[in-house]
Protein backbone atom coordinates (compact mmCIF):
# COMPACT_ATOMS: atom_id res chain seq x y z
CA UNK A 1 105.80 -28.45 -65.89
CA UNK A 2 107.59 -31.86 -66.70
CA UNK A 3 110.65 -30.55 -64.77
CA UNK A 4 108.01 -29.67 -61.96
CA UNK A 5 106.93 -33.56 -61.93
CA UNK A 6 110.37 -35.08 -62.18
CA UNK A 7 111.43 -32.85 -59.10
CA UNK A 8 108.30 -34.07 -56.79
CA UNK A 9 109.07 -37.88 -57.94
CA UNK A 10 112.74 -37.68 -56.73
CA UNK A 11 111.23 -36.04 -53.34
CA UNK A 12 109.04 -38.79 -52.77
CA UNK A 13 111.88 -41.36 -53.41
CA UNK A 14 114.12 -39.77 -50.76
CA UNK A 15 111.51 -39.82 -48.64
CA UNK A 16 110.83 -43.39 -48.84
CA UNK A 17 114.71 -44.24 -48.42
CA UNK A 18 114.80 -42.25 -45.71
CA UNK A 19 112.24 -44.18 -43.99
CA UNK A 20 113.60 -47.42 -44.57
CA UNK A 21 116.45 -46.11 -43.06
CA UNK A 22 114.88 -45.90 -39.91
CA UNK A 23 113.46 -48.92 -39.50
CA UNK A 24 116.92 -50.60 -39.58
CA UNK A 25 116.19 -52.04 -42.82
CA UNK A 26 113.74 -54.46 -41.74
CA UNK A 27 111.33 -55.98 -44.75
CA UNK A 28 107.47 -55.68 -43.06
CA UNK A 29 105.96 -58.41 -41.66
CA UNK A 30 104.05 -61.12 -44.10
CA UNK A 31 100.35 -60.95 -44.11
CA UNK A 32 98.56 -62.68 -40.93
CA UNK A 33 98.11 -66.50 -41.30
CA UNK A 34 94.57 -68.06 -40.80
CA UNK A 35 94.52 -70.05 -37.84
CA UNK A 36 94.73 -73.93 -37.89
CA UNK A 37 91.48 -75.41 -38.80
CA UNK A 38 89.95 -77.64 -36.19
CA UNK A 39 87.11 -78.88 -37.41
CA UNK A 40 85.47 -75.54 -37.07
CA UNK A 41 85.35 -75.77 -33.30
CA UNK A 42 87.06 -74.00 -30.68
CA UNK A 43 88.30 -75.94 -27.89
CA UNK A 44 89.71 -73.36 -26.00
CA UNK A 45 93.45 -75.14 -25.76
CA UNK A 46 96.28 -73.66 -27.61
CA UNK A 47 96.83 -74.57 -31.16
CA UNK A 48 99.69 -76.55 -30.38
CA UNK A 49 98.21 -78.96 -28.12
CA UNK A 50 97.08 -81.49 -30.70
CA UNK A 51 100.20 -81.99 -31.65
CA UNK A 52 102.00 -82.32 -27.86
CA UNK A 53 103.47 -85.83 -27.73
CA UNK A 54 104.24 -86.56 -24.04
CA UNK A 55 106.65 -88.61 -22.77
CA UNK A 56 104.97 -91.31 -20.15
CA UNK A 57 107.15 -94.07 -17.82
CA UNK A 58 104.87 -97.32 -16.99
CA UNK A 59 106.44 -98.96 -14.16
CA UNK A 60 105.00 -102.70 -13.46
CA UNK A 61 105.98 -105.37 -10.75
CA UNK A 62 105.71 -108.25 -12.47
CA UNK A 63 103.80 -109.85 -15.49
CA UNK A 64 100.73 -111.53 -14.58
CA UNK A 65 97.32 -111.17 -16.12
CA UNK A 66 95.42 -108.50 -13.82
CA UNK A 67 98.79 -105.91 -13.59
CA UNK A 68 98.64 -106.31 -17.53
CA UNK A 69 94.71 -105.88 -18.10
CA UNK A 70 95.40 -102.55 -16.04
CA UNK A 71 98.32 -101.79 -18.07
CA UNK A 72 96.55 -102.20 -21.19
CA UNK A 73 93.30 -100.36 -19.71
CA UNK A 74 95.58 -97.55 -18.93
CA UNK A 75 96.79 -96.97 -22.71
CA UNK A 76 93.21 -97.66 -24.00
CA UNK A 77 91.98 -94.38 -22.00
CA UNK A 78 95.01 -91.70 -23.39
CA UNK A 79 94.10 -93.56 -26.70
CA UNK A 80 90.47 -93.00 -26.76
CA UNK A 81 91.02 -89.39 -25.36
CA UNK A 82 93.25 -88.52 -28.19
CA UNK A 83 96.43 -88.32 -26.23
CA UNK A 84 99.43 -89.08 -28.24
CA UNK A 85 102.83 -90.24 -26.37
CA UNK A 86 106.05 -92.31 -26.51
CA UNK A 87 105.49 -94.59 -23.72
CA UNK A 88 108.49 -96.34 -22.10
CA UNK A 89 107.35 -99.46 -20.94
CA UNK A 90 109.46 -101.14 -17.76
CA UNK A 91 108.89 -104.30 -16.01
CA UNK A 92 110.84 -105.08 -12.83
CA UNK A 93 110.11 -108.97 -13.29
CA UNK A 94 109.49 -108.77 -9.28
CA UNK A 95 113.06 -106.90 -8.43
CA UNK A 96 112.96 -104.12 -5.88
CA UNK A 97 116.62 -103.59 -6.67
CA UNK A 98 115.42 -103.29 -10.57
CA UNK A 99 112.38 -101.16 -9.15
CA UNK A 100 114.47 -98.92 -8.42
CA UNK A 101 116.57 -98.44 -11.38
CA UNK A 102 113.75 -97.86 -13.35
CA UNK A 103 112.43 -95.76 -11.03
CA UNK A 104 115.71 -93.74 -11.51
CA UNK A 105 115.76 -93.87 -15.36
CA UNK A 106 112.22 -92.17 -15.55
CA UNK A 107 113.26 -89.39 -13.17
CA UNK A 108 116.46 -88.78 -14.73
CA UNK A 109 114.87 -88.61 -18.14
CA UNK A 110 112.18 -86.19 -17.20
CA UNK A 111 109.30 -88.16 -18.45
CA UNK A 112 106.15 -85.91 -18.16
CA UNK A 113 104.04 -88.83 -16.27
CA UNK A 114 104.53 -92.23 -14.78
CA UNK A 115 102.59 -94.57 -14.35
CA UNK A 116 102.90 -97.09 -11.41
CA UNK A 117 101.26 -100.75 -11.35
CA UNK A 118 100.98 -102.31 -8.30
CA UNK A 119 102.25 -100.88 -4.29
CA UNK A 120 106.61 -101.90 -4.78
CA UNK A 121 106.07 -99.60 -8.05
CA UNK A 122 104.88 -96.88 -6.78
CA UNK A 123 106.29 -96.65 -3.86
CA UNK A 124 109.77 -97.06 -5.90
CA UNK A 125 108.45 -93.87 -7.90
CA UNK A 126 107.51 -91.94 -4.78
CA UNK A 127 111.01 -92.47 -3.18
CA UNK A 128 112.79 -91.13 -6.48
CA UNK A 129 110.66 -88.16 -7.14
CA UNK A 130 108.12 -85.52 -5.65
CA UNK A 131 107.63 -83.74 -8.93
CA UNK A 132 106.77 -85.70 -12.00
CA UNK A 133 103.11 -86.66 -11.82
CA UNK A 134 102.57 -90.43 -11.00
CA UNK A 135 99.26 -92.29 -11.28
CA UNK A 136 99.03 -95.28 -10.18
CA UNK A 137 96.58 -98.21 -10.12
CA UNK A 138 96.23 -102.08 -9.12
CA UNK A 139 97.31 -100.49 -6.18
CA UNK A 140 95.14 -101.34 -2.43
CA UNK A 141 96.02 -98.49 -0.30
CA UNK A 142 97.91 -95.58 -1.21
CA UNK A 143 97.72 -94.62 2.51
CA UNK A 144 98.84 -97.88 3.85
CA UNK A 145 101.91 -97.54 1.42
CA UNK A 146 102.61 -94.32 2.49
CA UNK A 147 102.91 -92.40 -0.42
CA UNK A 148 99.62 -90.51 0.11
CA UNK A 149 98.76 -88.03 2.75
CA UNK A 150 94.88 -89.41 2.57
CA UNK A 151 92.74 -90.64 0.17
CA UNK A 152 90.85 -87.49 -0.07
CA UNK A 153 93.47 -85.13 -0.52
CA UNK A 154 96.53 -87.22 -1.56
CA UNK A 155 98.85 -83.87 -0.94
CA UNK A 156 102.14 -85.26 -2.82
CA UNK A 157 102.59 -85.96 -6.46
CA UNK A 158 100.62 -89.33 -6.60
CA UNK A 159 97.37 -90.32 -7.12
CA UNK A 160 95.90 -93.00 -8.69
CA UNK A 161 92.72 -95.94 -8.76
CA UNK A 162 92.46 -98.42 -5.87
CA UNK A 163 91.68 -102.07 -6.41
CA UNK A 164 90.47 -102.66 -2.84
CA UNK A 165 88.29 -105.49 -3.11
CA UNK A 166 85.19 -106.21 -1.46
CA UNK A 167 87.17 -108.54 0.94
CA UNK A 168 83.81 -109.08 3.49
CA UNK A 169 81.62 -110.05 0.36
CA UNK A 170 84.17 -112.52 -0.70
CA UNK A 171 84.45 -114.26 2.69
CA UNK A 172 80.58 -114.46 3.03
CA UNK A 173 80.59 -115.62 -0.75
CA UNK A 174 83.16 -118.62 0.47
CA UNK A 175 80.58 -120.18 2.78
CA UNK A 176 77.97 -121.13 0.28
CA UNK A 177 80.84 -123.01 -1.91
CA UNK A 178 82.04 -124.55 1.91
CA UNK A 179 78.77 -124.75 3.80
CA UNK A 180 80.63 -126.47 7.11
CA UNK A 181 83.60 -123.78 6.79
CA UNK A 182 84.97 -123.50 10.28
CA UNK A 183 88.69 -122.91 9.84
CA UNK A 184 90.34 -120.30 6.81
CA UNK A 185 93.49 -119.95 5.83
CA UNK A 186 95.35 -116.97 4.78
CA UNK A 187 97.99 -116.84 2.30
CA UNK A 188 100.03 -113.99 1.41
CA UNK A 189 103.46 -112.33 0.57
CA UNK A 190 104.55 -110.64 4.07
CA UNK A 191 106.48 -108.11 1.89
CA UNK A 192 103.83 -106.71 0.03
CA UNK A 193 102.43 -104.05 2.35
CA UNK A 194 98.69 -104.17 0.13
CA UNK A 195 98.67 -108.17 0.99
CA UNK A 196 99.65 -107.33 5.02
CA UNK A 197 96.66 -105.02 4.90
CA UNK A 198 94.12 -107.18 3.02
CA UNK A 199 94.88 -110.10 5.30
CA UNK A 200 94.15 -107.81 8.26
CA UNK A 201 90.74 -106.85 6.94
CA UNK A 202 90.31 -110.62 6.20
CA UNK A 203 91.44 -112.19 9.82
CA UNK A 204 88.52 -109.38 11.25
CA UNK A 205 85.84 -110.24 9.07
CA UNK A 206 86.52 -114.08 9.20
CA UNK A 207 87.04 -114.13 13.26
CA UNK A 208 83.61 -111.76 13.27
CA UNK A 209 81.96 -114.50 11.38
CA UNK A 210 82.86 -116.95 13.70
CA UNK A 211 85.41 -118.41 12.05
CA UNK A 212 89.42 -119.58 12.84
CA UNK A 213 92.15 -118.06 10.99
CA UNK A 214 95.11 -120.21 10.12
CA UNK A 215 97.71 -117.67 8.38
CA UNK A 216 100.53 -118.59 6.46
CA UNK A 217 103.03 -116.10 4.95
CA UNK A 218 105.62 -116.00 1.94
CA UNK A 219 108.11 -113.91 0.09
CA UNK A 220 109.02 -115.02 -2.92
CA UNK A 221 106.50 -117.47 -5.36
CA UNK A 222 109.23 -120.72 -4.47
CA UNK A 223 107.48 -120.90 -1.07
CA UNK A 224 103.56 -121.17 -2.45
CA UNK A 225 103.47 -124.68 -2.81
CA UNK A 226 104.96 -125.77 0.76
CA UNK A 227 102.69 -122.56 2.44
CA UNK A 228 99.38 -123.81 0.46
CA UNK A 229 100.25 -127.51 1.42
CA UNK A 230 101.07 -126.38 4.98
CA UNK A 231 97.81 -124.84 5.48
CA UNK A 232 95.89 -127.34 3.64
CA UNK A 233 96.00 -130.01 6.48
CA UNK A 234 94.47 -127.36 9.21
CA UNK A 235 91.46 -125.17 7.33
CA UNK A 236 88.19 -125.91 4.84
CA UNK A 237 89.40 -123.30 2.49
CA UNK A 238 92.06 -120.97 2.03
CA UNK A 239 91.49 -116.91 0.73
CA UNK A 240 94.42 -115.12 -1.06
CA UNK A 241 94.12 -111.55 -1.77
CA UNK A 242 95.40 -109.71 -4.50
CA UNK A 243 98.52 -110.59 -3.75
CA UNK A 244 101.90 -110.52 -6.60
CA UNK A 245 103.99 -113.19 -5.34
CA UNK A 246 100.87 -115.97 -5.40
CA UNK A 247 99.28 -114.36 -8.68
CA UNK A 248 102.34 -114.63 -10.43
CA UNK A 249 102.22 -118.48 -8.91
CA UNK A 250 99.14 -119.31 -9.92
CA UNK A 251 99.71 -122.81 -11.89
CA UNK A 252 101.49 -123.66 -8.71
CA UNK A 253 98.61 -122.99 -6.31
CA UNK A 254 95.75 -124.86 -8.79
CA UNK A 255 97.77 -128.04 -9.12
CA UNK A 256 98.52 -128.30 -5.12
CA UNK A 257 95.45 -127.18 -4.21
CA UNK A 258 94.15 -130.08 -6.37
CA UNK A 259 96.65 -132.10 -4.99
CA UNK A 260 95.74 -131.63 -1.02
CA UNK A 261 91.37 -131.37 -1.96
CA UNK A 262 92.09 -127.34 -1.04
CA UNK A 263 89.56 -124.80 -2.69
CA UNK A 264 91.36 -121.75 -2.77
CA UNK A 265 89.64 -118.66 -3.05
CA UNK A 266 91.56 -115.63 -4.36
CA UNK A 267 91.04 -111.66 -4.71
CA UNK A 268 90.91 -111.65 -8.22
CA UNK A 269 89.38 -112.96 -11.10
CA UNK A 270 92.43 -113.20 -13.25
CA UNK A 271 93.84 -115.54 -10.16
CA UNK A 272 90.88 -117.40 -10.01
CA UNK A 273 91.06 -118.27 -13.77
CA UNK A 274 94.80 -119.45 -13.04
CA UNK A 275 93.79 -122.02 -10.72
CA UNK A 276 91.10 -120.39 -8.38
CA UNK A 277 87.78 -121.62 -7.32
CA UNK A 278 85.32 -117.99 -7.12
CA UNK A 279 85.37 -114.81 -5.94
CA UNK A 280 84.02 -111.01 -6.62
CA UNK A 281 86.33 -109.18 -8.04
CA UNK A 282 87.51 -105.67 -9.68
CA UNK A 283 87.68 -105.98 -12.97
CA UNK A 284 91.06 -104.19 -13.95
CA UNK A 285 90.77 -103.66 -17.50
CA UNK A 286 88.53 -101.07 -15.89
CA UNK A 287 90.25 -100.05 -13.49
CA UNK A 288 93.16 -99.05 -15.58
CA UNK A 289 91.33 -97.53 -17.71
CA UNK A 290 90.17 -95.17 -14.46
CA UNK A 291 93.75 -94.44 -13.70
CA UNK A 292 94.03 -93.67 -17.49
CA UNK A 293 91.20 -90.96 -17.64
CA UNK A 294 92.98 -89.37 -14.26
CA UNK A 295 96.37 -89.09 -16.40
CA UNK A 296 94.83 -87.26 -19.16
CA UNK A 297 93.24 -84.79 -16.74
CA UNK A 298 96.98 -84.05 -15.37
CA UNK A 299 98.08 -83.82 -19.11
CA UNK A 300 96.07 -81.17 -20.36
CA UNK A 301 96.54 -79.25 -17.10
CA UNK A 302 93.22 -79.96 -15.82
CA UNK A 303 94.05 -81.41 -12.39
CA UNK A 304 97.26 -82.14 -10.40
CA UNK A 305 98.18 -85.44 -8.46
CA UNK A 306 97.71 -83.56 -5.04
CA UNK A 307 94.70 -82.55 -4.80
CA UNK A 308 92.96 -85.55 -6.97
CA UNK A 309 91.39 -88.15 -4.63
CA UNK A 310 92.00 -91.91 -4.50
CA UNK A 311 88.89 -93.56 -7.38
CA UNK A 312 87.62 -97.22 -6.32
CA UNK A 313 86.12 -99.47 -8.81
CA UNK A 314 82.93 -98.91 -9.94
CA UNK A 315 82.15 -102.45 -10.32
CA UNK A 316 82.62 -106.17 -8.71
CA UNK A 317 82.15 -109.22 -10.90
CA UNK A 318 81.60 -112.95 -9.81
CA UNK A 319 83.64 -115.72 -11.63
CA UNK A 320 83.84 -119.07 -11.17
CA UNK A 321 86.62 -121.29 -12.51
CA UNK A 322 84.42 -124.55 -13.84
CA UNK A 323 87.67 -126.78 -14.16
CA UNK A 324 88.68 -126.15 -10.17
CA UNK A 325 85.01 -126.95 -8.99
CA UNK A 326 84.78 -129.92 -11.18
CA UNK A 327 88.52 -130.59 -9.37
CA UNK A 328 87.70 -130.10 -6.42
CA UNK A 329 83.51 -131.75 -6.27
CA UNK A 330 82.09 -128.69 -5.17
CA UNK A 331 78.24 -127.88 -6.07
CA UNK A 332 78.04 -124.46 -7.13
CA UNK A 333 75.53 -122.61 -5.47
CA UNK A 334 72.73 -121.99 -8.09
CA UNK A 335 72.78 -118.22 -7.88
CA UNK A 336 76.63 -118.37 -9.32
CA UNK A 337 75.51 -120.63 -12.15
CA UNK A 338 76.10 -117.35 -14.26
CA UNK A 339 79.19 -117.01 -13.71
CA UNK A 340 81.21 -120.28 -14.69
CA UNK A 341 83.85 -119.53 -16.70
CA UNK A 342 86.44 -122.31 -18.21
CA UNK A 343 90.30 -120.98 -18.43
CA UNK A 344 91.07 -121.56 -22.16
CA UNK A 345 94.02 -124.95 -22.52
C-alpha cells in the first residue's frame, strides 16, 4: 500500500513538470489589481487621464494689460478644470520676424495645443501648422484674418473667442461725453488687419450718424504721438479700437491727448485706464477664460478646432478713467457716474 502511494505521488509530479513544460516556463499571472480609486465615481475617462500632463505653447504679441488679463484668464480655466500642463510661455515683444520663430519652435516641438493672443499670433500659428490645435482669443475676426473658413464652422485647426467690441454702442456712448461732436478721428495701426476692420465698422457707423471721419494711420507705437497730435487740430474726439501698437502706447496717447485738449476714446477698458477717457468694453479676463474652457474641451477629446464655432463675449462693461475727465473738463454724463474708475499712481 505505501509503495502504491509513493508511485501515484511521483505520477502527479511528472505530470505537473510536464505541464510547465508547455507553457514555456512562464510563472502565472499575479492576482488582478483593484482599480485606481477615484473618489468612488466613475467618470467614464481612462484611468490614466488624471495624470496626462499636456504640453501647451502661448503665443502673445506684445505685453500690455488686456493681451495679459486674457493670458492669465486662459490658465485660470485649465486650472479650475483640473487640467495639468507645462506651459511654454512666448512673447514676440511686437516682432513678426520673432512671431514666427516661435511659431516654429511650438510646431517643431509638438506641443499638444497653442494658444494664440491677439490676430499677428495666430495668424503666425496658422501659417506654421494645420494640425496642432490652436485657440485663440483677444482676437476680432478670425475670418477677416483668414485663418477661419467662417465663424460657424471654422473648418481648419483654429478656433478661438472674439473680442469684437460693441463698436456702434461706443460711438453713440462718445456723444454724451462730446455733446457738439461733429468731426471723429480714427487712429489705428494699418498693419493690424483686426484694427483695418474695426475702423471700417467705425467710419460706417460714425458717417451714418452724421458725423466726419478724419483717419489717421500708424505702424509702429513711435508714430502715436505725431498721429494723435495730427488729428487733434481737425476732430472733437478721437476713437481707437483695440488696437496693439496704440495699447502698448498708452502713456503716450494720455499725456498728448492732455497736451492738445483731445478726449480719446478707446476699445478697451485696459486702454482707457492707460490714458483713456470711456468706453464699453469686453472684459478679457473673461474672455480668456472662454478661450480657456474651449481648450479643455479639445484636451479631453471632446471637441476639435474645426468644427467649434467662433464664442463672443458674454458681457460689455462701462469705465471711465476719472483722472482724463478731470484732464480734460468733461462732465460725465450722470448715468456713467458708476463707472469712474481712478488708474492706481
Amino acid at each position: 500500500m505505501r509503495k502504491l502511494l509513493s508511485l501515484l505521488l511521483v505520477a502527479v509530479l511528472a505530470i505537473g513538470l510536464l505541464s510547465a513544460c508547455g507553457t514555456g516556463g512562464t510563472t502565472p499571472p499575479p492576482p488582478a489589481q483593484e482599480p485606481a480609486q477615484n473618489g468612488g465615481q466613475d467618470n467614464g475617462q481612462d484611468a490614466e487621464a488624471p495624470d496626462q500632463v499636456f504640453q501647451i505653447g502661448i503665443i502673445q504679441l506684445v505685453e500690455h494689460p488686456a493681451l495679459d488679463a486674457a493670458r492669465e484668464g486662459f490658465l485660470a480655466a485649465l486650472a479650475a478644470e483640473g487640467i495639468t500642463a507645462n506651459v511654454d510661455y512666448q512673447n514676440a515683444q511686437g516682432d513678426s520676424t520673432v512671431l514666427s520663430t516661435i511659431a516654429q519652435r511650438f510646431v517643431n516641438n509638438d506641443v499638444d495645443l497653442i494658444l494664440a493672443i491677439a490676430t499677428p499670433s495666430v495668424q503666425a500659428i496658422a501659417a506654421e501648422t494645420e494640425t496642432i490645435p490652436v485657440v485663440g482669443t483677444a482676437i476680432t475676426s478670425y475670418e477677416r484674418a483668414g485663418v477661419v473658413e467662417s465663424n460657424e464652422a471654422p473648418g481648419f485647426n483654429v478656433t478661438g473667442a472674439s473680442d469684437m467690441n460693441p463698436i456702434e454702442a461706443q460711438i453713440e456712448m462718445i456723444f454724451e461725453f462730446v455733446p457738439d461732436l461733429q468731426t471723429l478721428g480714427i487712429a489705428f495701426s494699418s498693419n493690424e488687419a483686426n484694427s483695418v476692420y474695426q475702423a471700417e465698422l467705425a467710419r460706417g457707423f460714425a458717417e451714418n450718424m452724421g458725423l466726419t471721419v478724419v483717419e489717421g494711420t500708424v505702424t509702429t507705437t513711435g508714430d502715436v504721438q505725431q498721429n494723435i497730435l495730427s488729428l487733434a487740430g481737425r476732430v472733437d474726439a478721437i476713437w481707437i479700437p483695440t488696437d496693439n501698437t496704440h495699447a502698448d502706447a498708452m502713456p503716450i496717447v494720455a499725456d498728448t491727448a492732455i497736451q492738445a485738449g483731445v478726449p480719446v476714446f478707446p476699445g478697451e477698458e485696459n486702454m482707457v485706464m492707460g490714458g483713456g477717457v470711456a468706453t464699453l468694453s469686453v472684459n478679457y479676463f473673461e474672455l480668456g477664460f472662454q478661450s480657456g474652457m474651449m481648450a479643455v474641451q479639445i484636451l479631453r477629446g471632446e471637441g476639435v478646432p474645426a468644427t467649434m464655432p467662433i464664442q463672443f463675449a458674454e458681457h460689455y462693461n462701462y469705465i471711465v478713467n476719472g483722472f482724463m475727465v478731470e484732464q480734460l473738463n468733461l462732465t460725465v454724463p450722470e448715468r456713467f457716474m458708476d463707472s469712474i474708475v481712478y488708474p492706481e499712481d
